[in-house]
Protein backbone atom coordinates (compact mmCIF):
# COMPACT_ATOMS: atom_id res chain seq x y z
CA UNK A 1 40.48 -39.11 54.31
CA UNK A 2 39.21 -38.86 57.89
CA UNK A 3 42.94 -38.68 58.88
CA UNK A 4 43.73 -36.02 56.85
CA UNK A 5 40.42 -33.70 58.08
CA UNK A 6 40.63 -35.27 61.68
CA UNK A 7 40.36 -31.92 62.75
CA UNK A 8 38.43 -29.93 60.53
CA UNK A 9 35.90 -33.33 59.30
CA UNK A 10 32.99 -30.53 59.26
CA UNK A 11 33.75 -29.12 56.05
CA UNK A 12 33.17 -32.07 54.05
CA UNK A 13 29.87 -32.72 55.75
CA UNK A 14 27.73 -30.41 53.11
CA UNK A 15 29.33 -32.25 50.26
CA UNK A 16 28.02 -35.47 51.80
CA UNK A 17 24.53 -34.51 52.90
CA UNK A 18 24.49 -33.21 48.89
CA UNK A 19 26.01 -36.25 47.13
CA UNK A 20 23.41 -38.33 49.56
CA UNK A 21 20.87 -36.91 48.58
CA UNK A 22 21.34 -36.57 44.99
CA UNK A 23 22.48 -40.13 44.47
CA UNK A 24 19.80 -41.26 46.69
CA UNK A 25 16.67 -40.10 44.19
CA UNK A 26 19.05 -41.06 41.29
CA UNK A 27 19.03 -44.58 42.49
CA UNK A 28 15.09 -44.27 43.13
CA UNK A 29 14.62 -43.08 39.43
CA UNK A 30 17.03 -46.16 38.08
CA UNK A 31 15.22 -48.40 39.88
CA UNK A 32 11.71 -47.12 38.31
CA UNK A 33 13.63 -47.14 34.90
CA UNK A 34 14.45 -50.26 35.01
CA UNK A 35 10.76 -51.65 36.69
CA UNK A 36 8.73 -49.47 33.63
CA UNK A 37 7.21 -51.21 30.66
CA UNK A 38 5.31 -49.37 28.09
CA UNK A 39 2.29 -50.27 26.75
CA UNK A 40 1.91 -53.68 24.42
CA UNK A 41 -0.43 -53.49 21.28
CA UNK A 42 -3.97 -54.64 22.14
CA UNK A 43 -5.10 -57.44 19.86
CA UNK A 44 -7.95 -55.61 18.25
CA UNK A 45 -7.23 -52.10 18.44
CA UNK A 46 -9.91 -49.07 18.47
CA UNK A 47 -7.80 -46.27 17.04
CA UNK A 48 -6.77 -47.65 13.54
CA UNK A 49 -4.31 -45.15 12.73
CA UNK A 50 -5.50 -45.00 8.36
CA UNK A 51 -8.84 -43.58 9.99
CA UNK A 52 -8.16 -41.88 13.47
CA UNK A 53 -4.83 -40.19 12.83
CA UNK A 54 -4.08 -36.95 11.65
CA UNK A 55 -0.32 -35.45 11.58
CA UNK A 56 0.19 -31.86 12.18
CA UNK A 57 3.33 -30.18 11.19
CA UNK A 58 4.09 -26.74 12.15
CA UNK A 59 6.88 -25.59 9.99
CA UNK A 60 8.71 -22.74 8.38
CA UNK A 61 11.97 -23.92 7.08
CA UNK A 62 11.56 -27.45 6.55
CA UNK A 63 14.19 -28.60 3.77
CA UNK A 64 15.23 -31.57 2.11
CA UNK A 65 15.53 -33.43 5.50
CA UNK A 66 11.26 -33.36 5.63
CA UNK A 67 10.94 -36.20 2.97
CA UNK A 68 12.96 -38.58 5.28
CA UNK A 69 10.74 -37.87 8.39
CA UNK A 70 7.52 -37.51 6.51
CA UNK A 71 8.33 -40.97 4.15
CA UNK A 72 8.61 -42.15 7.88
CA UNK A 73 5.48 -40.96 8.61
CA UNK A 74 3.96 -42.53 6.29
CA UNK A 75 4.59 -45.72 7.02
CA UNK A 76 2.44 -45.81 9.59
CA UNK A 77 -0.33 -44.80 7.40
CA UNK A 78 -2.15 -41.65 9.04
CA UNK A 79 -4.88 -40.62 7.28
CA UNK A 80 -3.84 -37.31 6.50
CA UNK A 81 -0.88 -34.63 7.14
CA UNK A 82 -1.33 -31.10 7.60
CA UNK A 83 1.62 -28.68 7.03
CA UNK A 84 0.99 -25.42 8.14
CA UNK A 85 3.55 -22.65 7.36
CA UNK A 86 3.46 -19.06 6.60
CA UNK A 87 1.91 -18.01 3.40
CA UNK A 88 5.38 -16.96 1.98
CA UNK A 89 6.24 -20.76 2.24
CA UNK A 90 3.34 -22.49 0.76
CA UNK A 91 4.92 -22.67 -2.67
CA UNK A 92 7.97 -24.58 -1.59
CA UNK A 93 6.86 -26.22 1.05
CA UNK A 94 3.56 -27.83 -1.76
CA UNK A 95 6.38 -28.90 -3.95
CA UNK A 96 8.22 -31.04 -0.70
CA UNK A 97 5.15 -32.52 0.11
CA UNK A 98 4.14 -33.21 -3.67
CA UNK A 99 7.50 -35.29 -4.23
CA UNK A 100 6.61 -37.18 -1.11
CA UNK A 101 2.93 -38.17 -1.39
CA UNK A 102 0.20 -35.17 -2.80
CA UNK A 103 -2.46 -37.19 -1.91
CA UNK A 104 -2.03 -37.72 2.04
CA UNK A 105 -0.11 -34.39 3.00
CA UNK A 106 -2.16 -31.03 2.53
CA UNK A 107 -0.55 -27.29 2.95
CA UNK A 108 -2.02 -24.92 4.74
CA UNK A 109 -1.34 -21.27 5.84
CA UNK A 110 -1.67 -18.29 8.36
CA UNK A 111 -0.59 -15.07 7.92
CA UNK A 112 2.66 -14.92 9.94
CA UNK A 113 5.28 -17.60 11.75
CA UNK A 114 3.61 -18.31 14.79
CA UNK A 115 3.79 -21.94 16.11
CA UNK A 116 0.63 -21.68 18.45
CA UNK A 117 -1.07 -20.02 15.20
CA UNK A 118 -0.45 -22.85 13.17
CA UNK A 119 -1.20 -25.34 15.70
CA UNK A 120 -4.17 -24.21 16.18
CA UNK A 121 -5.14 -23.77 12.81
CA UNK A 122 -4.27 -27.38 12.10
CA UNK A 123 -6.67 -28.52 14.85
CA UNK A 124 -9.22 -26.44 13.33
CA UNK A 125 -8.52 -28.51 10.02
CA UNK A 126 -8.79 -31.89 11.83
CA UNK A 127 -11.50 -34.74 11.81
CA UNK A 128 -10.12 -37.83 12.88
CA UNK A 129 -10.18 -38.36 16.39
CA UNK A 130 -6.58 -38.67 17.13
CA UNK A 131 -3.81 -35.39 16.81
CA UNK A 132 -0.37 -36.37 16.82
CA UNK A 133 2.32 -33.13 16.73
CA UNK A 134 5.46 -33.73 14.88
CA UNK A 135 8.55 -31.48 13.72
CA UNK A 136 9.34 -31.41 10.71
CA UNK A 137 12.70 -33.49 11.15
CA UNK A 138 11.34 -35.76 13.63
CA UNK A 139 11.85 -39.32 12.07
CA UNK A 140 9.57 -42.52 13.23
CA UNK A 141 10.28 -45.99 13.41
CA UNK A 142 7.37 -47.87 11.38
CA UNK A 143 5.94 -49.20 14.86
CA UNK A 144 5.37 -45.38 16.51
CA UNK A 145 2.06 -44.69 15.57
CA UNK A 146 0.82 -48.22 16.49
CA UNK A 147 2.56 -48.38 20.14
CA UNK A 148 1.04 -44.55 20.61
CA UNK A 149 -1.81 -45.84 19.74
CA UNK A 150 -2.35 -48.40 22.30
CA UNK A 151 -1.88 -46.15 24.60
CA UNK A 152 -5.37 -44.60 24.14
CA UNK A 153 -7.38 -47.49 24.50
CA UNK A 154 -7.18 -46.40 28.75
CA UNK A 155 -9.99 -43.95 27.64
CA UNK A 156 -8.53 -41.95 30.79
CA UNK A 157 -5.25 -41.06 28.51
CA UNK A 158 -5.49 -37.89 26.92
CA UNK A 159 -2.38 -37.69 25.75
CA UNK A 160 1.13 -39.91 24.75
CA UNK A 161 4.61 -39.08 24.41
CA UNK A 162 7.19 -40.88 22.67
CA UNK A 163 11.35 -41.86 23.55
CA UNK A 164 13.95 -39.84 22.04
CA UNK A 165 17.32 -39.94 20.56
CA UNK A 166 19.89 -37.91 18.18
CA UNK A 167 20.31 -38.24 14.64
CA UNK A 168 23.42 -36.76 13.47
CA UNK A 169 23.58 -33.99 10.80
CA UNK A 170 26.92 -35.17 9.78
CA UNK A 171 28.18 -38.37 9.18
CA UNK A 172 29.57 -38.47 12.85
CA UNK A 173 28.48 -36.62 15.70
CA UNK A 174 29.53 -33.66 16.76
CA UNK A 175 30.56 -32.70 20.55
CA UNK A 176 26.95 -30.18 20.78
CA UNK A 177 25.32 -33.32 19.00
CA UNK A 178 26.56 -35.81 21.95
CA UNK A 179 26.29 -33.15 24.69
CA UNK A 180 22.28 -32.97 23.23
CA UNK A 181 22.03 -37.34 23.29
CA UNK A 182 23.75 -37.44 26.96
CA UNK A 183 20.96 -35.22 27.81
CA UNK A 184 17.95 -37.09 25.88
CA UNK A 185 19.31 -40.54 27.47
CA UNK A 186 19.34 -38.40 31.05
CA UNK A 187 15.56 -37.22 30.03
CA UNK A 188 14.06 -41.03 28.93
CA UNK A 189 15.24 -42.53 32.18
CA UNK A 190 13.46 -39.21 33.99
CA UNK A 191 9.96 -39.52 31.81
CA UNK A 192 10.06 -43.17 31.79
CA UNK A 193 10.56 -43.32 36.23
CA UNK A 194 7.78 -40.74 36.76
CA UNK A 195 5.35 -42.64 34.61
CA UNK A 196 5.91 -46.09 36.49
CA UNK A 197 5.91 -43.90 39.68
CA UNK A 198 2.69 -41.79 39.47
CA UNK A 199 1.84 -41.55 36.15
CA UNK A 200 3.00 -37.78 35.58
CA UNK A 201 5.63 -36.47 33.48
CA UNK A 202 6.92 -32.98 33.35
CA UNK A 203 6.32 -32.26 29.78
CA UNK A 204 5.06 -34.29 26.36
CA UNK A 205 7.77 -33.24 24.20
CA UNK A 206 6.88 -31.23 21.04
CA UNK A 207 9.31 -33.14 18.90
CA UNK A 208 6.48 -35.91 19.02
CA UNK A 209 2.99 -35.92 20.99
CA UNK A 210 -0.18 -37.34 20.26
CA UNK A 211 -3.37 -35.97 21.65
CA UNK A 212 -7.37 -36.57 22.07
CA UNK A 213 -8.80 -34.16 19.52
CA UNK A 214 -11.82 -33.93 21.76
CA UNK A 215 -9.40 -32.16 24.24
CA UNK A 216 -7.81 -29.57 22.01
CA UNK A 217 -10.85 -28.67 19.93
CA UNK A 218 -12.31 -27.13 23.14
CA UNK A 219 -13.00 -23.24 22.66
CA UNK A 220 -11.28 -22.51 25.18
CA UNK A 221 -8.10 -24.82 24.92
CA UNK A 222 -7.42 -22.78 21.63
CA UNK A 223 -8.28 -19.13 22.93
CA UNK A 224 -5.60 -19.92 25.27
CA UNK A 225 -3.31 -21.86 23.74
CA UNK A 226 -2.95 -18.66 21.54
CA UNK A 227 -3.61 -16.05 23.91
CA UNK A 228 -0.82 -17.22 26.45
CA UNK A 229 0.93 -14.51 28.34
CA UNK A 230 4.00 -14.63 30.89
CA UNK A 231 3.44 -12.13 33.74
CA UNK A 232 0.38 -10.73 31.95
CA UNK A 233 2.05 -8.76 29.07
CA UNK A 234 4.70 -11.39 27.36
CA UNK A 235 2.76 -13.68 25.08
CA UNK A 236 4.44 -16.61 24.68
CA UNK A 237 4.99 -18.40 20.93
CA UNK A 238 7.12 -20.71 22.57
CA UNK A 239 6.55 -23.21 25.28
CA UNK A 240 3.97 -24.79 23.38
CA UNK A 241 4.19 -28.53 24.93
CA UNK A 242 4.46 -27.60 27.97
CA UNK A 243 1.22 -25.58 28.27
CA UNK A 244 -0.43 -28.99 26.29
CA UNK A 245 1.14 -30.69 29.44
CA UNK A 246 -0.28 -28.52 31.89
CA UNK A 247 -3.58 -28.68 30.38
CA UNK A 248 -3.81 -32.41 30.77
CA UNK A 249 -3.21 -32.17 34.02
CA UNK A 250 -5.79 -29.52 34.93
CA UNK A 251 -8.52 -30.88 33.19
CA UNK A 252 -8.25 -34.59 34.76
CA UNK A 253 -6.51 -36.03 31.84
CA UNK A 254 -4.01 -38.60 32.45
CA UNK A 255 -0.36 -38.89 30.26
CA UNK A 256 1.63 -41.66 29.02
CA UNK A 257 4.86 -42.00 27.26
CA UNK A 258 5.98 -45.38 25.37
CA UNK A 259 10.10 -45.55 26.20
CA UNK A 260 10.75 -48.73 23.83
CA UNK A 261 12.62 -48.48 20.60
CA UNK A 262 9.19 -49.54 19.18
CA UNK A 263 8.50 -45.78 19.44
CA UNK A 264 11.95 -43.83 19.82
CA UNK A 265 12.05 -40.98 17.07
CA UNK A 266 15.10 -39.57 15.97
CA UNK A 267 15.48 -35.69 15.67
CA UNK A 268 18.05 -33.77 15.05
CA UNK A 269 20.02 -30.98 16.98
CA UNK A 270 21.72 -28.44 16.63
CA UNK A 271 25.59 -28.92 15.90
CA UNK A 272 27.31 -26.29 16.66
CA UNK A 273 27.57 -23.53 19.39
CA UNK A 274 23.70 -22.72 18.37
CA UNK A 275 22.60 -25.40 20.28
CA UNK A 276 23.23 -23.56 23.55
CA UNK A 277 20.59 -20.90 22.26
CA UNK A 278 18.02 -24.04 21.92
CA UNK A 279 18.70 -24.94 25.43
CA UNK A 280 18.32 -21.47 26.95
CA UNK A 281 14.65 -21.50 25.03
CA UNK A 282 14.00 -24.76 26.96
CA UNK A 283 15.14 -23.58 30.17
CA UNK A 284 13.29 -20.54 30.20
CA UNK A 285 10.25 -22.36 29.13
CA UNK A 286 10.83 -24.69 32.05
CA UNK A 287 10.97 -21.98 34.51
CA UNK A 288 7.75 -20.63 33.44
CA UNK A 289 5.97 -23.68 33.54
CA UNK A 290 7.15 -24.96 36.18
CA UNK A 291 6.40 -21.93 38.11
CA UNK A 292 2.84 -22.08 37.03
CA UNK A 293 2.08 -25.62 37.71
CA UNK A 294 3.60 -25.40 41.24
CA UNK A 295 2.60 -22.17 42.81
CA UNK A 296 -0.54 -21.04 40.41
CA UNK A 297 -2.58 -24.04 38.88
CA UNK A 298 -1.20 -26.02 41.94
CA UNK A 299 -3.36 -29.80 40.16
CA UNK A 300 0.42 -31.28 40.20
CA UNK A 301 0.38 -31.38 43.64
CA UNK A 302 -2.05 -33.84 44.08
CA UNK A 303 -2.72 -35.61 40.71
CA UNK A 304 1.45 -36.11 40.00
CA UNK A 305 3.20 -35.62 43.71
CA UNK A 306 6.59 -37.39 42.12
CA UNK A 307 6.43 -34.59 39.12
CA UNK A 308 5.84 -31.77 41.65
CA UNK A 309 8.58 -33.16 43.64
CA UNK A 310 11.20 -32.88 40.84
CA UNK A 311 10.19 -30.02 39.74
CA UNK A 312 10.71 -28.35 42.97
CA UNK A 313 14.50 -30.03 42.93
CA UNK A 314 14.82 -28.37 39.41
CA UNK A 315 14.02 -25.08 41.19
CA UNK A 316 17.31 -25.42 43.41
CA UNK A 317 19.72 -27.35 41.42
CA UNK A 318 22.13 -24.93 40.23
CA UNK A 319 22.60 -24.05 43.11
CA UNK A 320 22.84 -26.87 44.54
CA UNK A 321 25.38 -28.12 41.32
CA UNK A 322 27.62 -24.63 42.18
CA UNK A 323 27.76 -25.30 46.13
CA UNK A 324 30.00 -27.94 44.91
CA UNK A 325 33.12 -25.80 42.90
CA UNK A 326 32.27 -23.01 45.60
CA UNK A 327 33.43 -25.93 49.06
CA UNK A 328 36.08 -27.28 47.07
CA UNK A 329 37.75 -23.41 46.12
CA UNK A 330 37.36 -22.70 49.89
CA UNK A 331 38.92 -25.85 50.84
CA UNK A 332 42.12 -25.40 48.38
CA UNK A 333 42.52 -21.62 49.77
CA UNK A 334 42.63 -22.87 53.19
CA UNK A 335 45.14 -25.25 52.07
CA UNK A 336 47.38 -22.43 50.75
CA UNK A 337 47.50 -20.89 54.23
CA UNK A 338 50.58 -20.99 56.33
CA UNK A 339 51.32 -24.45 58.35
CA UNK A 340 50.08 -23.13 61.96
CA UNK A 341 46.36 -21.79 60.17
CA UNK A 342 46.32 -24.16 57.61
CA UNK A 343 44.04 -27.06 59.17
CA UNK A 344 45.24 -29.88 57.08
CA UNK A 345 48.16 -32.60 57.20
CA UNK A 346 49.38 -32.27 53.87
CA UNK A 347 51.31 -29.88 51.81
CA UNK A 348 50.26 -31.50 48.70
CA UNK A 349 46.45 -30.76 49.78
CA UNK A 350 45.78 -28.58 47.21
CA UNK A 351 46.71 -30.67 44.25
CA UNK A 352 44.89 -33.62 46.41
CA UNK A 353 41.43 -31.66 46.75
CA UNK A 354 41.63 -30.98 42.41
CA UNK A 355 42.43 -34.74 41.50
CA UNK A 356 39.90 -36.38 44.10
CA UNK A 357 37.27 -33.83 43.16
CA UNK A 358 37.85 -34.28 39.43
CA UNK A 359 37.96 -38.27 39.56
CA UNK A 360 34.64 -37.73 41.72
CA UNK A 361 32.78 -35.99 38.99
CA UNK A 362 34.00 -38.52 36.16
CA UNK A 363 33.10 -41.74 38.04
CA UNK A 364 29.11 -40.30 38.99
CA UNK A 365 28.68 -38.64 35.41
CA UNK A 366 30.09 -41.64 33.61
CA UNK A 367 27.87 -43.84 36.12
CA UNK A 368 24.40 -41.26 35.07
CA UNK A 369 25.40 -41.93 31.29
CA UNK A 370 26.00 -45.83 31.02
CA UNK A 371 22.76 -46.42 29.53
CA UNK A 372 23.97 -44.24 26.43
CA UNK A 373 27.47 -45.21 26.81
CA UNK A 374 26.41 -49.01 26.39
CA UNK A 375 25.25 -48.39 22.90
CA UNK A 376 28.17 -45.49 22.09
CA UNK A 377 30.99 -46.23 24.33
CA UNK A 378 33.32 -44.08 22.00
CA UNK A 379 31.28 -40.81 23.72
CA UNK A 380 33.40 -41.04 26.61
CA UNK A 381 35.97 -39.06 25.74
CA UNK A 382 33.05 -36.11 25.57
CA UNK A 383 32.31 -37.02 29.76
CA UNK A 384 34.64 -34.08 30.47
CA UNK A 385 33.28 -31.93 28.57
CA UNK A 386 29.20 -32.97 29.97
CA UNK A 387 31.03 -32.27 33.11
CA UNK A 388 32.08 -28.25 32.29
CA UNK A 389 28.60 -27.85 30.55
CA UNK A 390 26.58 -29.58 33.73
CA UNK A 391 28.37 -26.42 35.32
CA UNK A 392 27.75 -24.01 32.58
CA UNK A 393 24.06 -25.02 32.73
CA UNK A 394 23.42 -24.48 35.80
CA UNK A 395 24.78 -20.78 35.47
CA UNK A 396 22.77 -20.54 32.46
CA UNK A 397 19.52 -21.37 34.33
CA UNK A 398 20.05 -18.96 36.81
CA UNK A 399 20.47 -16.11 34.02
CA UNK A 400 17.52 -17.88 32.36
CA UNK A 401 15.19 -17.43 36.00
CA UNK A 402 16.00 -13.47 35.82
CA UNK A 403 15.35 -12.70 31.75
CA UNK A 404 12.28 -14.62 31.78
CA UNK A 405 10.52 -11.69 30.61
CA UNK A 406 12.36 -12.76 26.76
CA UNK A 407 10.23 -15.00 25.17
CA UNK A 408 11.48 -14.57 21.45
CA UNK A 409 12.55 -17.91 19.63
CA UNK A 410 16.44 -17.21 19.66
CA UNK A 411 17.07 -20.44 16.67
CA UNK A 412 14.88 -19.15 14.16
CA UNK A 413 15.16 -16.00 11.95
CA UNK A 414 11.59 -16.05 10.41
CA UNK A 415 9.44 -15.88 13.72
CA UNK A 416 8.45 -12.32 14.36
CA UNK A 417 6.47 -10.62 17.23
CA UNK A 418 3.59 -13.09 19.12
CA UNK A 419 1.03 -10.61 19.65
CA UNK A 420 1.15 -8.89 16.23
CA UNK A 421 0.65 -12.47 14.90
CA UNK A 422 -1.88 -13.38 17.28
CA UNK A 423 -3.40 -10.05 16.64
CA UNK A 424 -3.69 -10.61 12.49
CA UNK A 425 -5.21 -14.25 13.32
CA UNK A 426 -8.11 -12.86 15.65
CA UNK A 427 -9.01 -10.09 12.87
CA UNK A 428 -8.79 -12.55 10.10
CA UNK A 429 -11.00 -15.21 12.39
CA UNK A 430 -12.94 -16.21 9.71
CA UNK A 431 -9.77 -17.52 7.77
CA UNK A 432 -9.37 -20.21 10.76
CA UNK A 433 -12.53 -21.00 11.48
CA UNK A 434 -13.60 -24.92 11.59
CA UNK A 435 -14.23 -27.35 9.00
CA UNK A 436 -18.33 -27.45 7.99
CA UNK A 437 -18.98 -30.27 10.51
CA UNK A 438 -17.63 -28.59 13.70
CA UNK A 439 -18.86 -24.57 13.24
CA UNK A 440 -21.92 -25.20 14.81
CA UNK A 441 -21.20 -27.60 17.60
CA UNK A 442 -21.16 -27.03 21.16
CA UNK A 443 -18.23 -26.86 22.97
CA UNK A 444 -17.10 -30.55 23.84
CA UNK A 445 -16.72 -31.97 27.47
CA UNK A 446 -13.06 -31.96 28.13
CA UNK A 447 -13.30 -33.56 31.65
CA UNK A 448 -12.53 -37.30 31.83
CA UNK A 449 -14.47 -38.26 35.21
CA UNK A 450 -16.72 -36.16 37.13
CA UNK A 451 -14.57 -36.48 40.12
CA UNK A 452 -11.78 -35.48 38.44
CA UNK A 453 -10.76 -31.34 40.11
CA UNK A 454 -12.73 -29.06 38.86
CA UNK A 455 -12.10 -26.61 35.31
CA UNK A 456 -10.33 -23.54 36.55
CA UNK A 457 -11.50 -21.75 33.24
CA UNK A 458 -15.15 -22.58 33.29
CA UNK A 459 -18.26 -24.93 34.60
CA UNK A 460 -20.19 -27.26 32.62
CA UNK A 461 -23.82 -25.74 30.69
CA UNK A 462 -26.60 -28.11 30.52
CA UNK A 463 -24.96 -29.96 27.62
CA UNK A 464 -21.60 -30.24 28.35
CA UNK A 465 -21.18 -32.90 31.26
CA UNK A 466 -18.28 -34.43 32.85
CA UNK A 467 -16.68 -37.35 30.97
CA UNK A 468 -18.67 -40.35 32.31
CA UNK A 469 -16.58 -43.51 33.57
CA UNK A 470 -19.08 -46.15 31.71
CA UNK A 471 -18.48 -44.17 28.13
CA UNK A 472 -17.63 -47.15 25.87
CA UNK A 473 -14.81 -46.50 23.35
CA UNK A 474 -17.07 -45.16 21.25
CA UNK A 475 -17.55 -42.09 22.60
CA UNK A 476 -15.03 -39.78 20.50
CA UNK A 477 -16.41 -41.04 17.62
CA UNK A 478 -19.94 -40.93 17.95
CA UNK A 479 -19.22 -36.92 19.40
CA UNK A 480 -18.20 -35.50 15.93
CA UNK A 481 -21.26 -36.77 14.40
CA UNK A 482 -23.55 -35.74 16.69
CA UNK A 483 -21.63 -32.09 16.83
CA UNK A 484 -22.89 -31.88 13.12
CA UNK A 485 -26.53 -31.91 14.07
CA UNK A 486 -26.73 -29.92 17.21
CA UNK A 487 -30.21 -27.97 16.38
CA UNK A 488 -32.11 -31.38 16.16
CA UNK A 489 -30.73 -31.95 19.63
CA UNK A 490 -33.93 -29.14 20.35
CA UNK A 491 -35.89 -31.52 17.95
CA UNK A 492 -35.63 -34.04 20.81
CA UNK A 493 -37.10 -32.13 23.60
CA UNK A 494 -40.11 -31.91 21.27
CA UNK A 495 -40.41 -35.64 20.63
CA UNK A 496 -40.00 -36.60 24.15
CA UNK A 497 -43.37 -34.55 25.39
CA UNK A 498 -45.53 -36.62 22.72
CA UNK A 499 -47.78 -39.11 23.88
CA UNK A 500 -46.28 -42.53 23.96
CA UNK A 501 -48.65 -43.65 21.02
CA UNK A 502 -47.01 -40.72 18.41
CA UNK A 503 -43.69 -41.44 19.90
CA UNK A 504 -43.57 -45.27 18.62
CA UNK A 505 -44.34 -44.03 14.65
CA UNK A 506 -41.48 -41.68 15.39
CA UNK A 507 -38.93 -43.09 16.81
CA UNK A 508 -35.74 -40.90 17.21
CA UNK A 509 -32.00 -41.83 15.58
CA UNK A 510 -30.39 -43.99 18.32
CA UNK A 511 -27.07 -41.15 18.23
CA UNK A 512 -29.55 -38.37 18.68
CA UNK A 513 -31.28 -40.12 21.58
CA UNK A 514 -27.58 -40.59 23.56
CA UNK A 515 -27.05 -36.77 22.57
CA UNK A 516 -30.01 -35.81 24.26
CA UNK A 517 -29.67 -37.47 27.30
């Protein structure tokens, strides 16, 4: 090689100082793949998932494939799953979940397909102390919900995400369907690195999550969550994890996600063309997000400096993937030139500069995928065609970065306009308002440690402190109870000026006594 560009060595130096660098993080994020280890079952557990856990389904078109996934669910033995769909869907959807199990799942409605809507309205519905998101053809092993779980005894987690792979619609896999699992084994050794590393990840995938429901019953968690706008003027329906994400990390919460087959979920994609449509909804959401947590919320920078740092490579490479083609069609042109301008040795250059270039990109894409390969080696024949849509992606996420201003769902006919949905929820308000036990409580503390950075939406009242570090585990629990009595909370400042002789014939519930202090 060096022979051959004796004279003209300079043009190969960008590839180099590119394929260096790349190759050189790669290796970093192997070797924290291959160092992580998730979280092992405690021996006596606090969150017992028959009394803490409550499944919440957003949904609008869920078919026969929902009894798999939610018989899957069930083995874990939640205490309860909520289905929330559009009213139009209630019927069918009631008759799914009676032929599964009538007595654990429960339907409920809002007025039009909105994802954040019926989110939200599920967490208004919830009182165990544990959320968990699922979609509706998300499938568990029977080990997910106790390996999530254990995750939350580090009372500083406020949220867990799970491993992911692809469950074919068909009896074999299609080339979208393997294109989609190259990516999800790319993603798992990505989440899985930036965990051991600093504890951050990018984004708690919506497919599976599992939440605090101290964190997301906050008032203003779930004025937001639904009143989320791009730019000011594009509400957002979409996007939904990632906004979860970025709340965790503003507030002081802390993330984890299990990567063990103990708790990998299988979910299915797309198998056909449409699947490109799915992928330009992520990559738009991604740009948004990513946007945001860099350059306006900014806590990424210094609670998760590995997650900031790939998200600021995400910002540059496609254009960094395109310099690539670009060097290598200036290098064959230059070949094509007459012998006394063309710079190179060989006449054959040209077809030299196409094979090396094309062996190249199948040795270092078969090299990122041998962790999927291992289990599937019969994908390989679908390497070249990973290669052309590496390219075609990063194209795509350029077009993505300059129509971020279209937020619609692109996959799903039945989801209409955000802000005339959002608009029908906050003039129906009394349709999602919270169970009995919760309309009267305060807002809850959302904030982990007091020296965690401070709220960027609002500052503590008299009763809503910072998370203390010496909370025992249970905290949560104790919380919903107390929210149920918050006017004898005033009942205490009464006791508490009586003369110590009164005060020992009255002596105060021991809950009520931590509430008031």
């Amino acid at each position: 090689m060096l022979y051959l560009t004796s004279d003209n060595f300079a043009v190969f130096i960008p590839f180099g100082v590119i394929g260096f660098y790349r190759y050189l993080w790669y290796t970093i994020r192997l070797t924290a793949f291959f160092i992580y280890r998730p979280v092992p079952l405690p021996e006596n557990p606090t969150y017992i998932a028959s009394e803490d856990v409550t499944i919440i389904v957003p949904t609008i078109d869920a078919g026969e494939e929902f009894k798999e996934a939610a018989n899957s669910w069930l083995v874990g033995n939640p205490k309860e799953i909520l289905i929330i769909t559009e009213e139009k869907m209630v019927g069918p959807l009631q008759e799914l979940a009676n032929a599964v199990d009538p007595e654990r799942i429960r339907v409920l409605s809002v007025p039009f397909a909105n994802k954040r809507l019926q989110m939200s309205h599920g967490i208004r519905n919830t009182t165990t102390d544990i959320i968990v998101f699922a979609d509706d053809d998300a499938i568990w092993p029977p080990t997910l919900l106790p390996y999530t779980l254990a995750c939350f005894e580090d009372q500083k987690i406020g949220g867990v995400g799970t491993s992911q792979r692809v469950q074919p619609c068909g009896k074999t896999m299609t080339v979208w369907e393997v294109l989609a699992a190259f990516r999800l084994t790319i993603r798992n050794i990505e989440i899985s690195a930036s965990t051991h590393i600093d504890g951050g990840i990018p984004c708690l995938s919506g497919r599976t999550a599992a939440y605090r429901t101290v964190i997301l019953k906050d008032p203003d968690f779930l004025h937001g969550f639904t009143h989320d706008y791009w730019l000011g003027k594009y509400q957002l329906n979409s996007g939904d994890d990632k906004f979860l994400t970025r709340w965790m990390v503003s507030h002081g919460w802390n993330t984890y996600v299990q990567v063990c087959k103990e708790a990998e979920l299988l979910s299915t994609m797309k198998p056909n063309w449409r699947f490109l449509k799915q992928v330009l909804r992520w990559t738009r959401n991604t740009w948004r997000s990513d946007i945001r947590s860099l350059f306006t919320e900014r806590y990424v920078w210094t609670s998760h400096p590995y997650v900031a740092y790939t998200m600021v490579d995400k910002l540059f490479n496609p254009f960094t993937l395109l310099v690539g083609p670009c060097l290598v069609g200036y290098v064959m042109w230059k070949s094509t030139l007459p012998k006394d301008e063309n710079p190179y040795h060989l006449p054959w250059w040209l077809v030299n500069i196409l094979a090396s270039y094309f062996v190249w990109l199948m040795c270092t894409r078969t090299f990122k995928l041998l962790p999927h390969l291992w289990h599937r080696p019969q994908d390989i024949i679908h390497v070249p065609a990973f290669i052309l849509f590496g390219y075609y992606f990063a194209i795509m996420k350029v077009y993505a970065l300059c129509t971020l201003h279209e937020t619609g769902w692109g996959t799903r006919a039945g989801i209409g306009d955000a802000s005339a949905a959002t608009a029908a929820a906050d003039s129906t308000n009394e349709k999602f308002s919270q169970p009995a036990a919760y309309q009267d409580a305060p807002a809850t503390p959302i904030r982990p440690y007091a020296d965690a950075p401070p709220t960027p939406q609002r500052q503590y009242s008299y009763d809503q402190q910072p998370y203390s570090p010496n909370t025992d585990a249970q905290y949560q629990q104790q919380q919903y109870q107390e929210q149920a009595y918050q006017q004898q909370a005033y009942q205490q400042q009464a006791y508490q000026q009586q003369p110590p002789y009164q005060q020992q014939y009255q002596q105060p519930p021991v809950e009520m006594s931590a509430y008031a202090q």
